[in-house]
N, C-alpha and C. Protein backbone atom coordinates (compact mmCIF):
# COMPACT_ATOMS: atom_id res chain seq x y z
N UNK A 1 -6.49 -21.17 9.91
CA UNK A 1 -6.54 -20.50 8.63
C UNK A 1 -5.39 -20.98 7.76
N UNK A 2 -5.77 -21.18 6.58
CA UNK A 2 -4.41 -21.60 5.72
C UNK A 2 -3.44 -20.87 5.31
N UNK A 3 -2.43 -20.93 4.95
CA UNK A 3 -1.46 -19.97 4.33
C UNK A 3 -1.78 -18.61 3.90
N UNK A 4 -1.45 -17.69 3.77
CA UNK A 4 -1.62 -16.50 3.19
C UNK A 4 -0.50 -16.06 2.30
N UNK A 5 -0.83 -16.16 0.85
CA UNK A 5 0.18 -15.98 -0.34
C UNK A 5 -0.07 -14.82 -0.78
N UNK A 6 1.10 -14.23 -1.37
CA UNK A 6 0.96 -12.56 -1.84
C UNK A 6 1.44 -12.41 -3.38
N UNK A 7 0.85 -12.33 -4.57
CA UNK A 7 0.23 -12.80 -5.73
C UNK A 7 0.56 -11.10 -6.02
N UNK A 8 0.87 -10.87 -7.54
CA UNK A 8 1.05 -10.14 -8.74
C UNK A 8 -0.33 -9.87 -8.80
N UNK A 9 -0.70 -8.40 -9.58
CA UNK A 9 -1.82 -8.19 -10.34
C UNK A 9 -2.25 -8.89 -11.28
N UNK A 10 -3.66 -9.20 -11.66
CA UNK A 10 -4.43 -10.09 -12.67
C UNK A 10 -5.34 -8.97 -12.92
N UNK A 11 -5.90 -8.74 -14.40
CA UNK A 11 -6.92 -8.09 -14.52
C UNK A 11 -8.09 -8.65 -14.10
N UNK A 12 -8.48 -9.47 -13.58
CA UNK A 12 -9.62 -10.17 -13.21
C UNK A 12 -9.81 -10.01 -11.94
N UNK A 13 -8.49 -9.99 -11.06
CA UNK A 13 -8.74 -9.41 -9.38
C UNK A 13 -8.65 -7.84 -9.54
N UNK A 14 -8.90 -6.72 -10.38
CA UNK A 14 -8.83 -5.44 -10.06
C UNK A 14 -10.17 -5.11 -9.47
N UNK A 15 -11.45 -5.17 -9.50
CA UNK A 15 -12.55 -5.06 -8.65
C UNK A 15 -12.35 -5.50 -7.47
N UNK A 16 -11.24 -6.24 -6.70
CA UNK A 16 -11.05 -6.62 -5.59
C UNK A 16 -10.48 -5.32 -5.00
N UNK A 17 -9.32 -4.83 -5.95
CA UNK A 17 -8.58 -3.69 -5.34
C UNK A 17 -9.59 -2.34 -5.29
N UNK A 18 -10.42 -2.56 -5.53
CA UNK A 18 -11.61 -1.23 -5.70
C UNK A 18 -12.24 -1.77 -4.29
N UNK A 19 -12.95 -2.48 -4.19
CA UNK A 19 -13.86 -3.30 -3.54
C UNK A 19 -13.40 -2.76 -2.19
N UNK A 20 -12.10 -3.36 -1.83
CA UNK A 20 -11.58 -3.69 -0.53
C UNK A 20 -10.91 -2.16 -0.01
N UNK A 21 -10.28 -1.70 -0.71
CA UNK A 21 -10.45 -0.16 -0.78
C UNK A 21 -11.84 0.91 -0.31
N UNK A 22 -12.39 0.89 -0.98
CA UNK A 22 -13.44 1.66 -0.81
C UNK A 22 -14.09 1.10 0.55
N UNK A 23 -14.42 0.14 0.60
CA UNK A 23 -14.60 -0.72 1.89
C UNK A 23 -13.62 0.04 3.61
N UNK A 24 -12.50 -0.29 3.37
CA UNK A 24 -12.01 0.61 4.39
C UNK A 24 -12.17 1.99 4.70
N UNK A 25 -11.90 2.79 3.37
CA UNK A 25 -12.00 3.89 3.26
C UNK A 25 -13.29 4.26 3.55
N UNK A 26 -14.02 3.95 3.68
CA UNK A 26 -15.76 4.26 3.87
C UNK A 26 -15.72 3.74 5.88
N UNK A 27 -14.99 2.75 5.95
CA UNK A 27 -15.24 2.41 7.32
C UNK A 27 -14.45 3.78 8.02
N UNK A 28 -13.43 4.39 7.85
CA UNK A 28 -12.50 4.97 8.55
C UNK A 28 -12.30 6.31 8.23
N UNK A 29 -12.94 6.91 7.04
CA UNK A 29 -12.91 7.87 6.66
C UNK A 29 -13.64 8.35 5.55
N UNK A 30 -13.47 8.78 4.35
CA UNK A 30 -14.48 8.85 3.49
C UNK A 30 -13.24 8.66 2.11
N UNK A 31 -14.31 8.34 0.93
CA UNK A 31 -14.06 7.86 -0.75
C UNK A 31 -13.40 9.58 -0.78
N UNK A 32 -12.33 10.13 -0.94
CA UNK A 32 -11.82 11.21 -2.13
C UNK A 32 -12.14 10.89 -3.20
N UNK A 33 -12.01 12.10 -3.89
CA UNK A 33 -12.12 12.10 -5.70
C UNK A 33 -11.11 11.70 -6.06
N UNK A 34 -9.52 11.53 -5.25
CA UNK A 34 -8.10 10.86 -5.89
C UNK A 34 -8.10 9.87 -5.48
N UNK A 35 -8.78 8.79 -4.77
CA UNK A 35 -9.19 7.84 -3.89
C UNK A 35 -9.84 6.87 -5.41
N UNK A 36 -10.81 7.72 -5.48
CA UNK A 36 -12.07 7.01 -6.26
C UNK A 36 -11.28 6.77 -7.70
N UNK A 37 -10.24 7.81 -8.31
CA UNK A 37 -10.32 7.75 -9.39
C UNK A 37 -8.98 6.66 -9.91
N UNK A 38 -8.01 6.76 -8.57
CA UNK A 38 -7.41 5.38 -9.00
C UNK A 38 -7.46 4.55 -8.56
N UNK A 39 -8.42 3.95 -7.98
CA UNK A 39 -9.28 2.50 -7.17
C UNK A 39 -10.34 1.82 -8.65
N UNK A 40 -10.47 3.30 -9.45
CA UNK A 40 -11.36 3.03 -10.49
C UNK A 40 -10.64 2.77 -11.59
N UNK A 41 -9.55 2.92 -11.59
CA UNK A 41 -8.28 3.50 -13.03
C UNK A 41 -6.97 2.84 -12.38
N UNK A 42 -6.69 1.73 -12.10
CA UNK A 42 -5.57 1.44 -11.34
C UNK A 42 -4.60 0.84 -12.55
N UNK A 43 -4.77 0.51 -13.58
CA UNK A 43 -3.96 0.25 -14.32
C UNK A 43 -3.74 1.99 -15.26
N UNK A 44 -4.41 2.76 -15.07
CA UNK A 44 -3.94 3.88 -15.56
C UNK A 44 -3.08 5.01 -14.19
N UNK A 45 -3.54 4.99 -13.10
CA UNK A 45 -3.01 5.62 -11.85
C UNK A 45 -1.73 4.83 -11.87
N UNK A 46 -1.51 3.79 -11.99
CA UNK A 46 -0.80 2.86 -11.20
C UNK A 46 0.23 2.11 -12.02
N UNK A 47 -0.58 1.58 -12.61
CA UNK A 47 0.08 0.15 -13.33
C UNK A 47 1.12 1.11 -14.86
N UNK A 48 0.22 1.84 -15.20
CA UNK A 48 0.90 2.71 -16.52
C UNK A 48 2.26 2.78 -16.62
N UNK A 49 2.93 3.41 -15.27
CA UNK A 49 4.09 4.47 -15.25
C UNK A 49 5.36 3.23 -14.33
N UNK A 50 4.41 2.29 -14.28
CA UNK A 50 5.64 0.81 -13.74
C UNK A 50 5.14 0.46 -12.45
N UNK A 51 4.19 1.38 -11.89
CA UNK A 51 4.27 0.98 -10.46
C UNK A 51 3.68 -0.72 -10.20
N UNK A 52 2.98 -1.22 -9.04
CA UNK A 52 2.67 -2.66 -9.27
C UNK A 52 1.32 -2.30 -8.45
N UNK A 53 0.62 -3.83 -8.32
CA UNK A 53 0.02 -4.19 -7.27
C UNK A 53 -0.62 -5.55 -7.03
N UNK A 54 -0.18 -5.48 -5.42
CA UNK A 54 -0.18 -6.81 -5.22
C UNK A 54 -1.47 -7.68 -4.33
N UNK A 55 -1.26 -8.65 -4.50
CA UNK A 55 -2.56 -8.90 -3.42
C UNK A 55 -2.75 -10.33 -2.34
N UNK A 56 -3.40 -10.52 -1.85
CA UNK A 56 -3.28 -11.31 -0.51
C UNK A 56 -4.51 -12.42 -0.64
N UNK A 57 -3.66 -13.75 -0.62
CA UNK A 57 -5.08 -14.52 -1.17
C UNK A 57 -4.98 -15.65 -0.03
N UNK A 58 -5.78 -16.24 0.64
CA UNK A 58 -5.64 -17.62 1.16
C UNK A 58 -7.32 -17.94 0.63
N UNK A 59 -6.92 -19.53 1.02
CA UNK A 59 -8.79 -20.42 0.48
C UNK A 59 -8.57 -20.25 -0.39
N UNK A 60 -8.27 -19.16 -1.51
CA UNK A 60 -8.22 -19.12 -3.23
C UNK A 60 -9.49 -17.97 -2.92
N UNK A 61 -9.79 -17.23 -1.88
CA UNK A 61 -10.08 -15.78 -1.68
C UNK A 61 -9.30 -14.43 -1.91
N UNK A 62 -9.24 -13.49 -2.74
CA UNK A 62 -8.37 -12.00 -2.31
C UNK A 62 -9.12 -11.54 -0.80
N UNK A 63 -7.92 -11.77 0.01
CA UNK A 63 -8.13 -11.02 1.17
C UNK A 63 -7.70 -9.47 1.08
N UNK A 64 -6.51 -9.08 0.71
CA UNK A 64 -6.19 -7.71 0.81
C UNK A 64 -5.27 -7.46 -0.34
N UNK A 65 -4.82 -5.87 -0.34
CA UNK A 65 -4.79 -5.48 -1.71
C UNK A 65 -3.48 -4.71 -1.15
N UNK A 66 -2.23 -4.14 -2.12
CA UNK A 66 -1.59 -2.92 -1.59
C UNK A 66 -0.83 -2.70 -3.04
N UNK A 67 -0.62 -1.29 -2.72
CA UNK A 67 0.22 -0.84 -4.25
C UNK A 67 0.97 -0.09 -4.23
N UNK A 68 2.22 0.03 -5.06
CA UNK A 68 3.54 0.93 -5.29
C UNK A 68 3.17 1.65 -6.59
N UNK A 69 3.19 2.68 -6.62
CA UNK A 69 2.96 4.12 -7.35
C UNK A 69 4.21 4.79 -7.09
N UNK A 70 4.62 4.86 -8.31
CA UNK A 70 5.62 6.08 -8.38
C UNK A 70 5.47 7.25 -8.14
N UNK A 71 6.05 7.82 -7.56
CA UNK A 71 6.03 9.30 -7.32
C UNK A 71 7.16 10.50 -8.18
N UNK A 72 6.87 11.61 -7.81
CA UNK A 72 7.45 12.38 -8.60
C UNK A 72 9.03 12.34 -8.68
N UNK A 73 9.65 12.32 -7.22
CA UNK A 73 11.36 11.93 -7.40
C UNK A 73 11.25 10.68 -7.72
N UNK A 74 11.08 10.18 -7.86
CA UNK A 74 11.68 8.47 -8.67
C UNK A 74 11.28 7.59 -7.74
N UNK A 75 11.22 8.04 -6.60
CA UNK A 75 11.17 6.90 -5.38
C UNK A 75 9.44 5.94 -5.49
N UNK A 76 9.01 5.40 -4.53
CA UNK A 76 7.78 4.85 -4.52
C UNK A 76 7.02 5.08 -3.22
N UNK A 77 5.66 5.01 -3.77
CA UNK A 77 5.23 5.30 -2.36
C UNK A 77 4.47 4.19 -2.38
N UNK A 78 3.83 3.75 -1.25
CA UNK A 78 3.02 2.38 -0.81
C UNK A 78 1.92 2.83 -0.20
N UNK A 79 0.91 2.65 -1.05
CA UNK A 79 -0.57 3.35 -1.33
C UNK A 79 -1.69 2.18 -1.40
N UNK A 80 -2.95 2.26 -0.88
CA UNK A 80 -4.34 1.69 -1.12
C UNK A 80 -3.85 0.23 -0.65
N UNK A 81 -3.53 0.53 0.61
CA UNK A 81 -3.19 -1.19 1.57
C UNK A 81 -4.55 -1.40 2.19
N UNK A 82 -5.35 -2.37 1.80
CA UNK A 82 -6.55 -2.64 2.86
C UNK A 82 -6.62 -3.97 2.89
N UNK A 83 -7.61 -4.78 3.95
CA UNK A 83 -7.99 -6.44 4.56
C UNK A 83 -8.85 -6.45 4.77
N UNK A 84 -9.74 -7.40 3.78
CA UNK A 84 -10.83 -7.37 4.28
C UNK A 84 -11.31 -7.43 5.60
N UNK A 85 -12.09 -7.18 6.64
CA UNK A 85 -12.66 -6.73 7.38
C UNK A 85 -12.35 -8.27 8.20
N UNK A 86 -13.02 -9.36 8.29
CA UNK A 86 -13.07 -10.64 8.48
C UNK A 86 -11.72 -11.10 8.61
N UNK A 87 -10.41 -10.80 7.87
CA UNK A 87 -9.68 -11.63 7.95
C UNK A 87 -8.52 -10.71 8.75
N UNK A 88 -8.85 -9.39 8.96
CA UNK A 88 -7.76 -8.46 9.38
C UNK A 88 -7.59 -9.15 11.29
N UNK A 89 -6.07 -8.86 11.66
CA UNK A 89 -5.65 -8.97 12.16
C UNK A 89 -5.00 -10.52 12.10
N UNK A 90 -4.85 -11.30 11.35
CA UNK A 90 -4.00 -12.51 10.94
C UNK A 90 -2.92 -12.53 10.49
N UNK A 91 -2.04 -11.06 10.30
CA UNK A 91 -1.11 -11.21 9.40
C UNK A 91 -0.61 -10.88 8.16
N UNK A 92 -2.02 -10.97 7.32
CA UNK A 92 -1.82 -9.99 5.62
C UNK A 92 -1.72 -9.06 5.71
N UNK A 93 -1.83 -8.16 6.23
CA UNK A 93 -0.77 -6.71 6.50
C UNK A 93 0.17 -6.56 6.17
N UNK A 94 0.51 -7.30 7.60
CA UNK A 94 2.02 -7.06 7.62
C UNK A 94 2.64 -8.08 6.64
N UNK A 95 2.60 -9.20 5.46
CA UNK A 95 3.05 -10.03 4.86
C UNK A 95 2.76 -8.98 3.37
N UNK A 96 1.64 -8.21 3.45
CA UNK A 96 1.42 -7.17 1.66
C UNK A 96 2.59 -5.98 2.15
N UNK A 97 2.56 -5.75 3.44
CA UNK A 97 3.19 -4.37 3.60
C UNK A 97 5.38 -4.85 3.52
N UNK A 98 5.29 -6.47 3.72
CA UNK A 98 6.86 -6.77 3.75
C UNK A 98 6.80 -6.82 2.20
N UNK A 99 6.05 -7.66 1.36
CA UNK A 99 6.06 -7.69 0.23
C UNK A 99 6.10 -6.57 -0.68
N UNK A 100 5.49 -5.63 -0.55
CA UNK A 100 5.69 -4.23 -1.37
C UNK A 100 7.29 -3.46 -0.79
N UNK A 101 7.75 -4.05 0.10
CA UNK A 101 9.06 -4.02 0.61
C UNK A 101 9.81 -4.31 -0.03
N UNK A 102 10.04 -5.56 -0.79
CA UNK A 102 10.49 -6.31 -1.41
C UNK A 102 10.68 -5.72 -2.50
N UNK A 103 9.58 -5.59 -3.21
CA UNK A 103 9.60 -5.01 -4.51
C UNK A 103 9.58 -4.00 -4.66
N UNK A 104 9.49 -2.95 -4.29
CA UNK A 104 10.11 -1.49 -4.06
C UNK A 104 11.99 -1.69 -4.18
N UNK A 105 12.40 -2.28 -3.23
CA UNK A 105 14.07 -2.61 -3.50
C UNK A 105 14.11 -3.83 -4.76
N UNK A 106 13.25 -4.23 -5.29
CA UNK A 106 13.96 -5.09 -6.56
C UNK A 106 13.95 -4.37 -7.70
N UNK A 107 12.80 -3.18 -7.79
CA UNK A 107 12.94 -2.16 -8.74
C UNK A 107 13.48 -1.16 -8.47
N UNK A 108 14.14 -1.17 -7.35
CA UNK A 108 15.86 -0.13 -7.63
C UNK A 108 14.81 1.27 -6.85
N UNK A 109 14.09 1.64 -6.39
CA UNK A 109 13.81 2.74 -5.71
C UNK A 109 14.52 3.18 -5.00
N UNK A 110 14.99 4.24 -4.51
CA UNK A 110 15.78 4.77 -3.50
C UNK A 110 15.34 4.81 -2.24
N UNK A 111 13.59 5.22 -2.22
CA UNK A 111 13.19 4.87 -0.62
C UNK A 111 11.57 4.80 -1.24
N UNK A 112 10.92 4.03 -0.14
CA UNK A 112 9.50 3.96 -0.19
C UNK A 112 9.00 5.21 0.79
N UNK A 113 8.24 5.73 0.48
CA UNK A 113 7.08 6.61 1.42
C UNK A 113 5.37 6.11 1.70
N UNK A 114 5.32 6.54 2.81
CA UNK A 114 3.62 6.39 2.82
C UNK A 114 2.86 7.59 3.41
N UNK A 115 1.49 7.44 3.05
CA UNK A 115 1.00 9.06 4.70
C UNK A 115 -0.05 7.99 4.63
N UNK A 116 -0.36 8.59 6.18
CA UNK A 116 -1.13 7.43 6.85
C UNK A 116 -2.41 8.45 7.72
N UNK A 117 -2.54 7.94 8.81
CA UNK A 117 -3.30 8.66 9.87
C UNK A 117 -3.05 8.23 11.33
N UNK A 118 -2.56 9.09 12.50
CA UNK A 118 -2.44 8.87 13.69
C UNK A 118 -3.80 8.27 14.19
N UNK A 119 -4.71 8.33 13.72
CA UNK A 119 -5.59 7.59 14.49
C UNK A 119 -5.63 6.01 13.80
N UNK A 120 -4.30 5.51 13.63
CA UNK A 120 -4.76 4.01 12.52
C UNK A 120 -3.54 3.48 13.66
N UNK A 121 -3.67 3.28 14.85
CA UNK A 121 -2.31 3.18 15.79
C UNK A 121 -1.94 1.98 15.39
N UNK A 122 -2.84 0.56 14.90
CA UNK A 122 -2.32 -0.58 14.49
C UNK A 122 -1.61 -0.39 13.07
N UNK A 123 -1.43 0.12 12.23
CA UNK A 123 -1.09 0.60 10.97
C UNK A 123 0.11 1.36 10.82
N UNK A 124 0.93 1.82 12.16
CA UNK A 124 1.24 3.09 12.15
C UNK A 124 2.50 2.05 12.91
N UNK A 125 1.86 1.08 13.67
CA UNK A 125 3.05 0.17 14.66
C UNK A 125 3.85 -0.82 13.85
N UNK A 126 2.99 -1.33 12.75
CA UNK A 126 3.26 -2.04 11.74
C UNK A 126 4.38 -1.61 10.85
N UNK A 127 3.82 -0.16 10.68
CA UNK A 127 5.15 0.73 9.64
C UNK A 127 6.23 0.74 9.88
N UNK A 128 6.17 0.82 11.10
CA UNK A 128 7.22 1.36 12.12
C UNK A 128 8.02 -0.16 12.86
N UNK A 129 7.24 -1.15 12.31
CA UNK A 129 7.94 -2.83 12.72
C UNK A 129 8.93 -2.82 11.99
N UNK A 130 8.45 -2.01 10.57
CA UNK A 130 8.67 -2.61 9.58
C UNK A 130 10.16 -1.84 8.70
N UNK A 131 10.28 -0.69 9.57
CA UNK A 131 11.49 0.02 9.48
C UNK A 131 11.15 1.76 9.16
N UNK A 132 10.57 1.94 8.76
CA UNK A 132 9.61 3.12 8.55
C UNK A 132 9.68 4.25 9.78
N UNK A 133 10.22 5.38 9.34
CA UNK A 133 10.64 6.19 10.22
C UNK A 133 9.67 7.43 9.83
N UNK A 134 8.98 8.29 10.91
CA UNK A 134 8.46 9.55 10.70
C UNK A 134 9.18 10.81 9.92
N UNK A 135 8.58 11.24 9.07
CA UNK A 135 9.61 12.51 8.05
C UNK A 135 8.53 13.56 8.20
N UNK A 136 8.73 14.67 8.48
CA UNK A 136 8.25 15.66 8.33
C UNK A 136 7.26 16.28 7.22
N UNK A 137 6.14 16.07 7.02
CA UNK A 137 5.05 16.62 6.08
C UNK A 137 5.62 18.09 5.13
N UNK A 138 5.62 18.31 4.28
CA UNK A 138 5.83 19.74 3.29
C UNK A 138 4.45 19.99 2.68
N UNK A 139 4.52 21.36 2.42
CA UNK A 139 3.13 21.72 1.13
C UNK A 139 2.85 20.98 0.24
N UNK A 140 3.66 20.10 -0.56
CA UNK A 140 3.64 19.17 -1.69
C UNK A 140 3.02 17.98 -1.15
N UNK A 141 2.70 17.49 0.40
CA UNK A 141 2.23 16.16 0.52
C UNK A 141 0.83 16.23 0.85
N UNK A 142 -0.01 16.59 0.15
CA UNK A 142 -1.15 16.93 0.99
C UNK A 142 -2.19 16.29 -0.34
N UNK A 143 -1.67 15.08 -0.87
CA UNK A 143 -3.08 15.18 -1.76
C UNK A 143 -4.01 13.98 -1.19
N UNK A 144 -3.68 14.10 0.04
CA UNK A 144 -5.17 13.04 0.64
C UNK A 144 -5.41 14.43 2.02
N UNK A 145 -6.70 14.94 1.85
CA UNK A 145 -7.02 15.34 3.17
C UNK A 145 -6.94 14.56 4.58
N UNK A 146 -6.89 13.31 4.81
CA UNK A 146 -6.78 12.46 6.06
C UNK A 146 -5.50 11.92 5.85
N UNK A 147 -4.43 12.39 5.51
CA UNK A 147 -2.93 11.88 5.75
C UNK A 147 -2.69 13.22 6.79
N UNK A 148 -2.29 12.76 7.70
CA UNK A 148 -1.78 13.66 8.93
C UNK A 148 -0.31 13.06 8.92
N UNK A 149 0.43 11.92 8.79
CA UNK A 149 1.71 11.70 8.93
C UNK A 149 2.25 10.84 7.98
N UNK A 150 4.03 11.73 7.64
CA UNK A 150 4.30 10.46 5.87
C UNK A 150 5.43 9.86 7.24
N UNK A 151 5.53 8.80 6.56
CA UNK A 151 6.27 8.12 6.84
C UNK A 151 7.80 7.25 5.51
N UNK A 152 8.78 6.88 6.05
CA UNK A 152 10.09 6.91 4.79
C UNK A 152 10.95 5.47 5.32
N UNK A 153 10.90 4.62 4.16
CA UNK A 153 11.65 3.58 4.35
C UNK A 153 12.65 3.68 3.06
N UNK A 154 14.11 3.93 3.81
CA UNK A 154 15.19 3.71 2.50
C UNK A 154 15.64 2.07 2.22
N UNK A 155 15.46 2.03 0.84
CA UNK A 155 16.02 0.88 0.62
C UNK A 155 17.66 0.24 -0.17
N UNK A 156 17.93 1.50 -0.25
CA UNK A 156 19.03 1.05 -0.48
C UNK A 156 19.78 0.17 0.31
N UNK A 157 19.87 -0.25 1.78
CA UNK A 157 20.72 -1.16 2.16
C UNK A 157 20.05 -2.49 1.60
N UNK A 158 18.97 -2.30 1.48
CA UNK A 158 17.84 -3.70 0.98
C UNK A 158 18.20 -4.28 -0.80
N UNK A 159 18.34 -3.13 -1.34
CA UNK A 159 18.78 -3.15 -2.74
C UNK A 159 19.98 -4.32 -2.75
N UNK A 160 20.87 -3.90 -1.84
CA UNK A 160 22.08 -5.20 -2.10
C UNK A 160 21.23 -6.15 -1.36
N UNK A 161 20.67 -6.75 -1.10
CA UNK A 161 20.49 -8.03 -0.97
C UNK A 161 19.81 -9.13 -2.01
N UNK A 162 19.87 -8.08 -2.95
CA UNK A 162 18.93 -8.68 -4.71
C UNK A 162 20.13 -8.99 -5.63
């Protein structure tokens, strides 16, 4: 397989980030109405308020998709990571999930968050490669019914290295 490069948003690849999205989400669980509406609206969910999104191309294919959304304290969370089906387990994962790493500490965030699901054990090992420590769920984290666990990467030690 050739290289796998991790590429800025284009308005022309946003049906990819819908596509490949809904695609997982349908394999593993089901489309939400907050699911649907910024998979459908990603430059208004997403892109509006600064957040990014990035994507995963080899052949001159989008293989996978992932995105930083701001959240309410200032920090970012790392939201709507999927691979296409065919190419998962090669690597774009974990190369979208270092990359939204990256750029989470170049735009000065204080820490990234995610919620995930204990039954995603490859997803969950990855997080957790990747520095990502388990934090305790509150009333306020609950706007996906299938997030059972958030997970918290601080970046400030990462920040000085920019």
């Amino acid at each position: 397989m050739s290289p796998i490069e991790i590429l800025g948003y284009r308005p022309e690849w946003r049906h990819y980030f819908e596509q490949l999205n809904k695609a997982w989400l349908e394999e593993y669980f089901s489309v939400e109405p907050i699911d649907r509406w910024v998979l459908e609206n990603p430059e208004e969910a997403i892109l509006k308020e600064g957040g990014q999104i990035l994507f995963a191309r080899t052949e001159g294919r989008i293989i996978g998709a992932v995105a930083l959304k701001y959240n309410k304290d200032g920090g970012l969370e790392l939201i709507k990571m999927a691979v296409d089906k065919p190419y998962r387990g090669r690597g774009a994962g974990k190369l979208l999930c270092r990359a939204a790493i990256r750029k989470a500490a170049e735009m000065g965030a204080p820490r990234l968050v995610l919620y995930s699901q204990t039954k995603l054990p490859a997803a969950i090992a990855i997080y957790r490669k990747l520095g990502f420590r388990e934090v305790p769920l509150d009333a306020n984290d609950f706007s996906y019914e299938r997030a059972n666990i958030k997970m918290e990467l601080e970046l400030e030690a990462l920040q000085q290295n920019y």
